[in-house]
Protein backbone atom coordinates (compact mmCIF):
# COMPACT_ATOMS: atom_id res chain seq x y z
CA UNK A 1 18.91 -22.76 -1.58
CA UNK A 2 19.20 -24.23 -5.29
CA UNK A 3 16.10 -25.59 -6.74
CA UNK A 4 17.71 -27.46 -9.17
CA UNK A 5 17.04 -24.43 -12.01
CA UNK A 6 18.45 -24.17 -15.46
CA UNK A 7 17.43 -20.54 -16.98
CA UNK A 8 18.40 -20.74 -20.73
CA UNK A 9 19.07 -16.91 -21.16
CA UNK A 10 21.74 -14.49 -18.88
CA UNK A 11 18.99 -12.79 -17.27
CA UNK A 12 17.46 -15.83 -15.84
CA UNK A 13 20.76 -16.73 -14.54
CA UNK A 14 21.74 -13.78 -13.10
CA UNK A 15 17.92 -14.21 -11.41
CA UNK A 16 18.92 -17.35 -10.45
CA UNK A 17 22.26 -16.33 -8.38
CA UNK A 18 20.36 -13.73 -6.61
CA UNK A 19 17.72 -15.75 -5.64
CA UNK A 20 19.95 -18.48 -4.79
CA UNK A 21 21.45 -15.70 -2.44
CA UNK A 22 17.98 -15.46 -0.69
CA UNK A 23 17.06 -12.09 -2.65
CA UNK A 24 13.21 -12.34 -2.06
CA UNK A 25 12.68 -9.78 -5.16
CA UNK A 26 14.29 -11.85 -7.38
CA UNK A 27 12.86 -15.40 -6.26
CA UNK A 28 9.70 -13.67 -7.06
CA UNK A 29 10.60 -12.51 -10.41
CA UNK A 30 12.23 -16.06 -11.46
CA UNK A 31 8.63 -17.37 -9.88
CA UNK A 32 7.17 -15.46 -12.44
CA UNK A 33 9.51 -16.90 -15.22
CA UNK A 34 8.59 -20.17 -14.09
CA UNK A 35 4.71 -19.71 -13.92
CA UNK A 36 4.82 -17.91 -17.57
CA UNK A 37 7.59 -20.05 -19.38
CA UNK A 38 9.18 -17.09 -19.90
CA UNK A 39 12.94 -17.71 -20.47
CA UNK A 40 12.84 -21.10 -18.57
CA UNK A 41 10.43 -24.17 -18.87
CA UNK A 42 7.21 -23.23 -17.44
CA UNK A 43 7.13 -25.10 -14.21
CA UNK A 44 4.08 -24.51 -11.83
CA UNK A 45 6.10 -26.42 -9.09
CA UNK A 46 8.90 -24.57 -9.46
CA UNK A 47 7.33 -21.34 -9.27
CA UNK A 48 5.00 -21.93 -6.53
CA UNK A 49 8.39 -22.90 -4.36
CA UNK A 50 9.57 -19.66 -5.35
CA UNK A 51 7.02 -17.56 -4.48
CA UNK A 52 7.26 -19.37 -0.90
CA UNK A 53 10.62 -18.54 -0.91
CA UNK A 54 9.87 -14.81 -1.40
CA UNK A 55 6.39 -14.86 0.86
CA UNK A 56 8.20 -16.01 3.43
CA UNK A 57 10.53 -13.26 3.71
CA UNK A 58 7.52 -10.71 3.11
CA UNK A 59 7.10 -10.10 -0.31
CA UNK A 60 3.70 -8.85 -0.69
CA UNK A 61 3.34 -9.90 -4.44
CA UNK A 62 4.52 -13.10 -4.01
CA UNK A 63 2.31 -13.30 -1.20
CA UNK A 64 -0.23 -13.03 -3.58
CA UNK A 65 0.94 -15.26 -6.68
CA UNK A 66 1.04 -18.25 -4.03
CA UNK A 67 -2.61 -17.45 -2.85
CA UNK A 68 -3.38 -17.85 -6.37
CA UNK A 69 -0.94 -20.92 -6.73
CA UNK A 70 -3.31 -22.57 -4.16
CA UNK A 71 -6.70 -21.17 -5.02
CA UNK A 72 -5.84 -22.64 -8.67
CA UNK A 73 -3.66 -25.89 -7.67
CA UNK A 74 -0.82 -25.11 -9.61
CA UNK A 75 2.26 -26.05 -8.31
CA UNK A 76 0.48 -27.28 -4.77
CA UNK A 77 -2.44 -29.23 -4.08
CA UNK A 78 -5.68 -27.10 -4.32
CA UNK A 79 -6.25 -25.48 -1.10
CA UNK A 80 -9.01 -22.65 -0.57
CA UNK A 81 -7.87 -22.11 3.66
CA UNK A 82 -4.43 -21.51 2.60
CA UNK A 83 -5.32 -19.54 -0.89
């Protein structure tokens, strides 16, 4: 599933392509990107998509990052019951 991303550095792509593949590590890590800025525009949105991607499929940190996604409202409406 492409989220419409544009990674300005190879690492982000490659990222990108594996997480486009359904890799739930590596929607996770480009989550992170996205939440930090770091190699892409920071995009709470963006990431908090991601990390439901990832959750989804188990990942425990990502798990996590979207509780805090909620809890915080970044990315999805502030919401303590599903933080």
């Amino acid at each position: 599933r492409s989220l419409g991303r544009v990674p300005s550095l190879p690492g982000a792509m490659d990222m990108t392509e594996k997480s486009d593949q359904g890799e739930a590590e590596a929607q996770h890590t480009l989550g992170i990107y996205y939440n930090e800025g770091q190699n892409v525009p920071q995009d709470f949105t963006e990431a908090a998509a991601l990390f439901r991607l990832a959750a989804d499929q188990g990942h425990l940190d990502a798990r996590c990052e979207l509780g805090i996604c909620y809890r915080d409202g970044m990315g999805v409406p502030q919401d303590d019951p599903e933080a």
